[in-house]
C-alpha atoms as a PDB file:
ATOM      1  CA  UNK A   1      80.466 121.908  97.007  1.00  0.00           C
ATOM      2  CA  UNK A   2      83.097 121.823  99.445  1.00  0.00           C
ATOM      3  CA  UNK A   3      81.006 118.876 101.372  1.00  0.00           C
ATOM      4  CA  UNK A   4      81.264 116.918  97.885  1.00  0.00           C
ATOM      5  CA  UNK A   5      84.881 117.303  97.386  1.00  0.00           C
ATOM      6  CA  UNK A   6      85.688 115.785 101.062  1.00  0.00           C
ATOM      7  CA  UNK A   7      83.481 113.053  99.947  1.00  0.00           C
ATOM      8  CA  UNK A   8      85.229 112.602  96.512  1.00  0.00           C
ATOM      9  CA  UNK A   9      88.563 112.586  98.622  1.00  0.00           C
ATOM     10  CA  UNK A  10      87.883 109.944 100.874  1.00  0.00           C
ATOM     11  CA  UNK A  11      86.891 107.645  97.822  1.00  0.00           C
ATOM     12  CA  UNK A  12      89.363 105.608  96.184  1.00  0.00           C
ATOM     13  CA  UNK A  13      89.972 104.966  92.190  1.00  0.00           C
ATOM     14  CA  UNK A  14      90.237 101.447  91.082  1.00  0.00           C
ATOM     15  CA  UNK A  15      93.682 101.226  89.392  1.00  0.00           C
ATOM     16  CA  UNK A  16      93.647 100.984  85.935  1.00  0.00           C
ATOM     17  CA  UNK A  17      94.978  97.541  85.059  1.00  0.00           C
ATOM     18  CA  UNK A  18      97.014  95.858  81.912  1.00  0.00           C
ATOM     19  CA  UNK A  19      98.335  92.495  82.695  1.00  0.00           C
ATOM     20  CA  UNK A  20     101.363  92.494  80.492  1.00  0.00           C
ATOM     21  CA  UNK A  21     101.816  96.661  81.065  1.00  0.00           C
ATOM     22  CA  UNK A  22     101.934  98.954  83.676  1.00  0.00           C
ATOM     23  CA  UNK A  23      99.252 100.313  86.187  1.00  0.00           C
ATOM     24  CA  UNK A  24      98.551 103.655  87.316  1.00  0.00           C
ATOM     25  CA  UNK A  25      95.406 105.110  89.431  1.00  0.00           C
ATOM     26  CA  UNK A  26      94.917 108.924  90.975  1.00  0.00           C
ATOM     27  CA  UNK A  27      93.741 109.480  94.173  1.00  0.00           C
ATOM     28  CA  UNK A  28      93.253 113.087  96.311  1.00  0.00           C
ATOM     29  CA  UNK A  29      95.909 114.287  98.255  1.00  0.00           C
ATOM     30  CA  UNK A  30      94.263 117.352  99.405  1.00  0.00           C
ATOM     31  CA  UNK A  31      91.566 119.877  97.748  1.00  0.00           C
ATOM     32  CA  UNK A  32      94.413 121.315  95.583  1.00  0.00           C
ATOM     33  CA  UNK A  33      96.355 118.214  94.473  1.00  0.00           C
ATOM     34  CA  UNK A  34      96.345 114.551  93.561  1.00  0.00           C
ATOM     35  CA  UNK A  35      98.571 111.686  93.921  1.00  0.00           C
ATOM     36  CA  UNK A  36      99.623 109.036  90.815  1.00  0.00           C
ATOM     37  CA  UNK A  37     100.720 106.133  91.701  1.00  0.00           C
ATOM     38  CA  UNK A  38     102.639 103.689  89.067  1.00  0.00           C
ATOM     39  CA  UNK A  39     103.812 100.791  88.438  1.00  0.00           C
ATOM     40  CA  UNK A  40     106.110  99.275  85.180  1.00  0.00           C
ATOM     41  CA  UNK A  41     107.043  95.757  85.018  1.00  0.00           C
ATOM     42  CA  UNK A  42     110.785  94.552  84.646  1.00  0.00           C
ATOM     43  CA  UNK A  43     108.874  93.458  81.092  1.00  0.00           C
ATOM     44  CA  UNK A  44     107.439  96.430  80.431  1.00  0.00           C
ATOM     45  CA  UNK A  45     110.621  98.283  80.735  1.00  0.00           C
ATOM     46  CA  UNK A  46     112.004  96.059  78.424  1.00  0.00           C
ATOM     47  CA  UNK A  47     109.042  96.524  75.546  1.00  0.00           C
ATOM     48  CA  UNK A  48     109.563  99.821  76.107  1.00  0.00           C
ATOM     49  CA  UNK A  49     113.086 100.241  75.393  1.00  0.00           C
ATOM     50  CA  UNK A  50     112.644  98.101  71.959  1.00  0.00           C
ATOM     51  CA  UNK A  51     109.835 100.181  70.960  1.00  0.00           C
ATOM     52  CA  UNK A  52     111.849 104.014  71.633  1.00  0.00           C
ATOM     53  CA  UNK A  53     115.391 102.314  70.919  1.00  0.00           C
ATOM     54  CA  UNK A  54     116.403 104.588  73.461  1.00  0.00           C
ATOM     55  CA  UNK A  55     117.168 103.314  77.180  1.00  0.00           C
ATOM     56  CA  UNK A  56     114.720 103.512  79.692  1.00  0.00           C
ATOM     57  CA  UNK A  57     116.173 105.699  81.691  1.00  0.00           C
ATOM     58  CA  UNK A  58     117.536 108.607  78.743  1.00  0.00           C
ATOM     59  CA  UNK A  59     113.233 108.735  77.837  1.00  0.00           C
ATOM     60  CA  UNK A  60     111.447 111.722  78.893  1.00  0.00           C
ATOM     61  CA  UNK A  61     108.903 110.448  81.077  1.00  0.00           C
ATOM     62  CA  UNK A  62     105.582 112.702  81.385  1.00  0.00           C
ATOM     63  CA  UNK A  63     102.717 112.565  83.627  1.00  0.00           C
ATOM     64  CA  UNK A  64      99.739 114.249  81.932  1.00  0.00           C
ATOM     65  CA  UNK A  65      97.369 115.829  83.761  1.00  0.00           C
ATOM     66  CA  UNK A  66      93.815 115.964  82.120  1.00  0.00           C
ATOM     67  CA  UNK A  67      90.816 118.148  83.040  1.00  0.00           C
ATOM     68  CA  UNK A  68      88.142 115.441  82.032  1.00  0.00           C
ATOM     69  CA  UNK A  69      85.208 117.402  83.814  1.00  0.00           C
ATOM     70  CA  UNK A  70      82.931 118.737  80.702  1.00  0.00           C
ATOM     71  CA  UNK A  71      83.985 115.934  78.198  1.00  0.00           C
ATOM     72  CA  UNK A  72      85.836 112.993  77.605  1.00  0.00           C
ATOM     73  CA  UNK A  73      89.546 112.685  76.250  1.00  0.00           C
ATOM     74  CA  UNK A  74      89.267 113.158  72.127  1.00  0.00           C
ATOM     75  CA  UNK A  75      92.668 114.093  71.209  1.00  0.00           C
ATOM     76  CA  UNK A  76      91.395 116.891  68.855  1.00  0.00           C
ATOM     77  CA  UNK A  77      93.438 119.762  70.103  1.00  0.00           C
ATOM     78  CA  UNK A  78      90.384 120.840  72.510  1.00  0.00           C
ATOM     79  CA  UNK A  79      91.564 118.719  75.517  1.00  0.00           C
ATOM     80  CA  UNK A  80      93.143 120.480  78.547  1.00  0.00           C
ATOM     81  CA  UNK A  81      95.707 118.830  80.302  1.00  0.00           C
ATOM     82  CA  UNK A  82      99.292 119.763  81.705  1.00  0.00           C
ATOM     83  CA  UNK A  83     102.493 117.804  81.547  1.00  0.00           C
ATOM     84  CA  UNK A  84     104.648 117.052  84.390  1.00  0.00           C
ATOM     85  CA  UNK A  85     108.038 115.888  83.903  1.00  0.00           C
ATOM     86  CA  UNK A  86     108.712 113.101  86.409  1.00  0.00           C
ATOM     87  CA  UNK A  87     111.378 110.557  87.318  1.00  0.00           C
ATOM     88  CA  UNK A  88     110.027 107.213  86.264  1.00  0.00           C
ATOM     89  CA  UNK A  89     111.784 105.459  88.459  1.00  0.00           C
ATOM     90  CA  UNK A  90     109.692 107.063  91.430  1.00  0.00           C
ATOM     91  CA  UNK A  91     106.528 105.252  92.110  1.00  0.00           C
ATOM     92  CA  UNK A  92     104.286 108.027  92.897  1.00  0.00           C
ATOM     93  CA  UNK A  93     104.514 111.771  92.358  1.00  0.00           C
ATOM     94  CA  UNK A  94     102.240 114.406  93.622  1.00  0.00           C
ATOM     95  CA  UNK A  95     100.085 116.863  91.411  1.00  0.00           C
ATOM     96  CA  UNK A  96      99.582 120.231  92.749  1.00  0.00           C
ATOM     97  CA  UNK A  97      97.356 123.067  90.992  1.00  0.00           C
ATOM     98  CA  UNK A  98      93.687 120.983  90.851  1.00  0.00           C
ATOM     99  CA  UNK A  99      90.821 122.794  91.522  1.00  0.00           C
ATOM    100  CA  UNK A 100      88.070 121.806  93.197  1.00  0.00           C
ATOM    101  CA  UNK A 101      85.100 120.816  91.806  1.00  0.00           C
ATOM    102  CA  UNK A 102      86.498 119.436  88.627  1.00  0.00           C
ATOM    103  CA  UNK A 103      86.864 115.461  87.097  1.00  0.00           C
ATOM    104  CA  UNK A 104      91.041 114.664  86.395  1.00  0.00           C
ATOM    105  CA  UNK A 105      92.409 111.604  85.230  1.00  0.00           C
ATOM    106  CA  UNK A 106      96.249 111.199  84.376  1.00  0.00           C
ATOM    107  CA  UNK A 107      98.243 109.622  81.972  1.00  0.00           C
ATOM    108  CA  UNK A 108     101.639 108.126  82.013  1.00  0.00           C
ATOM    109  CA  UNK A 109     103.765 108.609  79.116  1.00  0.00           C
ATOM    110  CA  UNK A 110     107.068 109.636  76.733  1.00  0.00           C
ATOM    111  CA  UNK A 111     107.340 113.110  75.700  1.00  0.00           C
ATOM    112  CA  UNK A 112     110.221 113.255  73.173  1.00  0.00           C
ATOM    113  CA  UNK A 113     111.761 116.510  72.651  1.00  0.00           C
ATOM    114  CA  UNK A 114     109.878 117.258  69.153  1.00  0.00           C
ATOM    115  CA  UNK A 115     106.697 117.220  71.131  1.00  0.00           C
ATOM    116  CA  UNK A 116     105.756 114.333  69.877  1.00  0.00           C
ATOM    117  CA  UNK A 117     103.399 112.160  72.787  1.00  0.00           C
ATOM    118  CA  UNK A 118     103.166 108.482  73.391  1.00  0.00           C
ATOM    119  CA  UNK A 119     100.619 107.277  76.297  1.00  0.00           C
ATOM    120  CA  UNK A 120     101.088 104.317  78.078  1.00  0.00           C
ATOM    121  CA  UNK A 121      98.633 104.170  80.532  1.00  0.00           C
ATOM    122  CA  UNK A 122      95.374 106.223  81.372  1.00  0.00           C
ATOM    123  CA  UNK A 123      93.981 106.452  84.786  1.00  0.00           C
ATOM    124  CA  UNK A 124      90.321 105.922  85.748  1.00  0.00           C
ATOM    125  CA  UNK A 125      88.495 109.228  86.210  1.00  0.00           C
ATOM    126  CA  UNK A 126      88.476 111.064  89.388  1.00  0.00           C
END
């Protein structure tokens, strides 16, 4: 196992792509995190602010960790994932707690204080 995971490592994602939106891909770090890697158009920002009302920078940004390895993202209560509050302004933001052996992907998105979710962009599996 610990042969496959340096393997896995070494590999990496293709960034997930949206020409008019933003772009995010995951890649290892080390065997116990990953590192997301963004990036929002100037238009995108924009869209985004219209759509919330709010301004960009007052919107709780979220990455959101999902542990993709026995299934496939449904949204029906059963999926694991963990949210981590980030500065959306950074670029890239490190993930610590993965364990080894075990398919992530990441999403960025707006958390608003109800709990309430909003994805913009999902990550290729990794």
């Amino acid at each position: 196992m610990r042969k496959e995971l340096s393997v896995r490592m070494k590999s990496k994602p293709e960034p997930s792509l949206d020409v008019d939106g933003p772009s995010i891909q995951i890649s290892w770090k080390d065997s116990s995190s990953l590192l997301a890697e963004w990036e929002v158009t100037e238009q995108t920002k924009l869209s985004i602010e219209e759509r919330f009302h709010i301004p960009i920078v007052e919107l709780p940004f979220v990455l959101r960790l999902y542990d993709v390895t026995e299934r496939e993202i449904k949204q029906d209560g059963l999926d694991r994932y963990v949210d981590f509050h980030i500065n959306y302004q950074a670029p890239e933001w490190i993930l610590y707690g993965i364990e080894e052996g075990r398919s992530y992907c990441v999403e960025l998105g707006v958390r608003m204080i109800d709990g309430r979710y909003y994805s913009l962009i999902r990550s290729s599996r990794l």
